[in-house]
C-alpha atoms as a PDB file:
ATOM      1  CA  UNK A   1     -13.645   4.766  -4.480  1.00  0.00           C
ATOM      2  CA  UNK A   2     -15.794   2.714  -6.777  1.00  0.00           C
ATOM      3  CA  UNK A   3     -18.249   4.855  -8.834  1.00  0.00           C
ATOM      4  CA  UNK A   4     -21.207   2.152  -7.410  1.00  0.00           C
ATOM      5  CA  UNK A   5     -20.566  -0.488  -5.418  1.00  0.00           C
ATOM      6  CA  UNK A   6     -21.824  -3.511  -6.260  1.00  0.00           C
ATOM      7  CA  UNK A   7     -21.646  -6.865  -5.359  1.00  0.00           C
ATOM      8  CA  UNK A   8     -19.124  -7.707  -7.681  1.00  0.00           C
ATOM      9  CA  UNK A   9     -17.102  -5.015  -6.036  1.00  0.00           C
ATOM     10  CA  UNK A  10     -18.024  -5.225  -2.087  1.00  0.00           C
ATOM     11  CA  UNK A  11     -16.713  -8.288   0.056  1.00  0.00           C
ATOM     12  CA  UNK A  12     -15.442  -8.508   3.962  1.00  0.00           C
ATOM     13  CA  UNK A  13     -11.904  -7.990   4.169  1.00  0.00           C
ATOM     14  CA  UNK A  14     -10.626  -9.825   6.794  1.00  0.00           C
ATOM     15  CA  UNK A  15      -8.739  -7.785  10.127  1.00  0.00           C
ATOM     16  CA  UNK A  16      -6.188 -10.815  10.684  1.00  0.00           C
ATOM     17  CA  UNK A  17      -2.908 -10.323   8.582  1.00  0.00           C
ATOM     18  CA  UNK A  18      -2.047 -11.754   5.148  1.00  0.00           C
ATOM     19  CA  UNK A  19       1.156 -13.070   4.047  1.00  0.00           C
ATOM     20  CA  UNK A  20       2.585  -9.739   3.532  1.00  0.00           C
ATOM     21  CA  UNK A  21       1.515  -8.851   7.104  1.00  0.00           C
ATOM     22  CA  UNK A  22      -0.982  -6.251   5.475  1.00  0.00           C
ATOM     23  CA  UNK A  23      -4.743  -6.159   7.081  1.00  0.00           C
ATOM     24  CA  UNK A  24      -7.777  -4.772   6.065  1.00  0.00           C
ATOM     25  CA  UNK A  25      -7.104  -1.729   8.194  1.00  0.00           C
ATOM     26  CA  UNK A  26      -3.866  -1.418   6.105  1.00  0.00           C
ATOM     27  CA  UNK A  27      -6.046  -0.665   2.845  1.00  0.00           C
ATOM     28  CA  UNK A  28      -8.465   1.354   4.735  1.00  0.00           C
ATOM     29  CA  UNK A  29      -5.540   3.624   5.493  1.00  0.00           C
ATOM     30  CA  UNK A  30      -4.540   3.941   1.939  1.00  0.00           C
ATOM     31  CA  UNK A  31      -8.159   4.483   0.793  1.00  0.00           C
ATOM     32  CA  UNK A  32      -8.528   7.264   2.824  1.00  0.00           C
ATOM     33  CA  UNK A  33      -5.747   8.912   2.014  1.00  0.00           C
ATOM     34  CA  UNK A  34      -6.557   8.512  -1.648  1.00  0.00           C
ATOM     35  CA  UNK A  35      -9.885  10.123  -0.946  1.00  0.00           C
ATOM     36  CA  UNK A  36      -8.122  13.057   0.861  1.00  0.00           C
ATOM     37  CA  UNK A  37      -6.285  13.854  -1.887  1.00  0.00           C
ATOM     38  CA  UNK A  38      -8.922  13.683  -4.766  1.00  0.00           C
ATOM     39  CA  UNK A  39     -11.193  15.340  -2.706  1.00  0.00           C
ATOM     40  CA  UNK A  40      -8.302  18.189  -1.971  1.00  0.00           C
ATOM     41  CA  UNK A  41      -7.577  18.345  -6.018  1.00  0.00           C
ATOM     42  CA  UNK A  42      -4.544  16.857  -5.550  1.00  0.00           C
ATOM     43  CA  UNK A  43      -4.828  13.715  -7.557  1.00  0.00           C
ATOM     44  CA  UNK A  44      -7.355  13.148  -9.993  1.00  0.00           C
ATOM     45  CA  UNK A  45      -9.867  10.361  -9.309  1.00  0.00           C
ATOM     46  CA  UNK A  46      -8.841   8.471 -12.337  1.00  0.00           C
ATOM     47  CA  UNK A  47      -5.126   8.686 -10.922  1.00  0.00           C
ATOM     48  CA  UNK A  48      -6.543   7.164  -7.323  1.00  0.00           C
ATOM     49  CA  UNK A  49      -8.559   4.832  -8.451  1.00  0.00           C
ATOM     50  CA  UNK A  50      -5.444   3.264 -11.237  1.00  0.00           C
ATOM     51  CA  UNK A  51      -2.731   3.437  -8.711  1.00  0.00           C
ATOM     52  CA  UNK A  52      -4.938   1.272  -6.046  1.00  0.00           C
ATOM     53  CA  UNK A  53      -5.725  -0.958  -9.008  1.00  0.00           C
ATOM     54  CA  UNK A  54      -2.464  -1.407  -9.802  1.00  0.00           C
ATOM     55  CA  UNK A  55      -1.347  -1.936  -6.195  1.00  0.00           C
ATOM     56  CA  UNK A  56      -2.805  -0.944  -3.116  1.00  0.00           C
ATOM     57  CA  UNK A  57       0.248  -1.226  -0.984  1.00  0.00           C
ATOM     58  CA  UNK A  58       2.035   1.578  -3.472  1.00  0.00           C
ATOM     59  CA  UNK A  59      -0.599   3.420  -4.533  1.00  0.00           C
ATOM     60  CA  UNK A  60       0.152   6.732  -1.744  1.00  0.00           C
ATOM     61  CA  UNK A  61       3.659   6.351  -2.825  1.00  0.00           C
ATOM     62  CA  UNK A  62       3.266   6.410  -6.347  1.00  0.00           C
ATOM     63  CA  UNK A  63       1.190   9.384  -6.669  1.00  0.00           C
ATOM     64  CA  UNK A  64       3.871  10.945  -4.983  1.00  0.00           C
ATOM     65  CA  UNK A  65       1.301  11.089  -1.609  1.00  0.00           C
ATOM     66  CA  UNK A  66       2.727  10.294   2.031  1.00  0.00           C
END
């Protein structure tokens, strides 16, 4: 959901689990429903893109998404 990515902003995630048992599949999950949604006009893009800031792991939640 960045506007350009760059390399600042592009890295491999890995697929093996952190310490919160999240993987990068966890946060592709999230980022697509985020897309979903802005694309739908549910959530604005500057909503998406602040919530997964904030935290990826509650951003669906806290737009009120499921």
């Amino acid at each position: 959901m960045a506007a350009r990515p760059t390399r600042a902003t592009l890295w491999p995630e890995p697929h093996y689990a952190d310490s919160s048992g999240n993987t990068s599949y966890t946060k592709d999950a999230v980022e697509n429903k985020l897309k979903k949604a802005v694309c739908d006009g549910a959530v604005s893009l500057a909503d998406a893109r602040n919530a997964i800031i904030t935290n990826c792991t509650t951003a669906v939640c806290s737009l009120g998404l499921s």
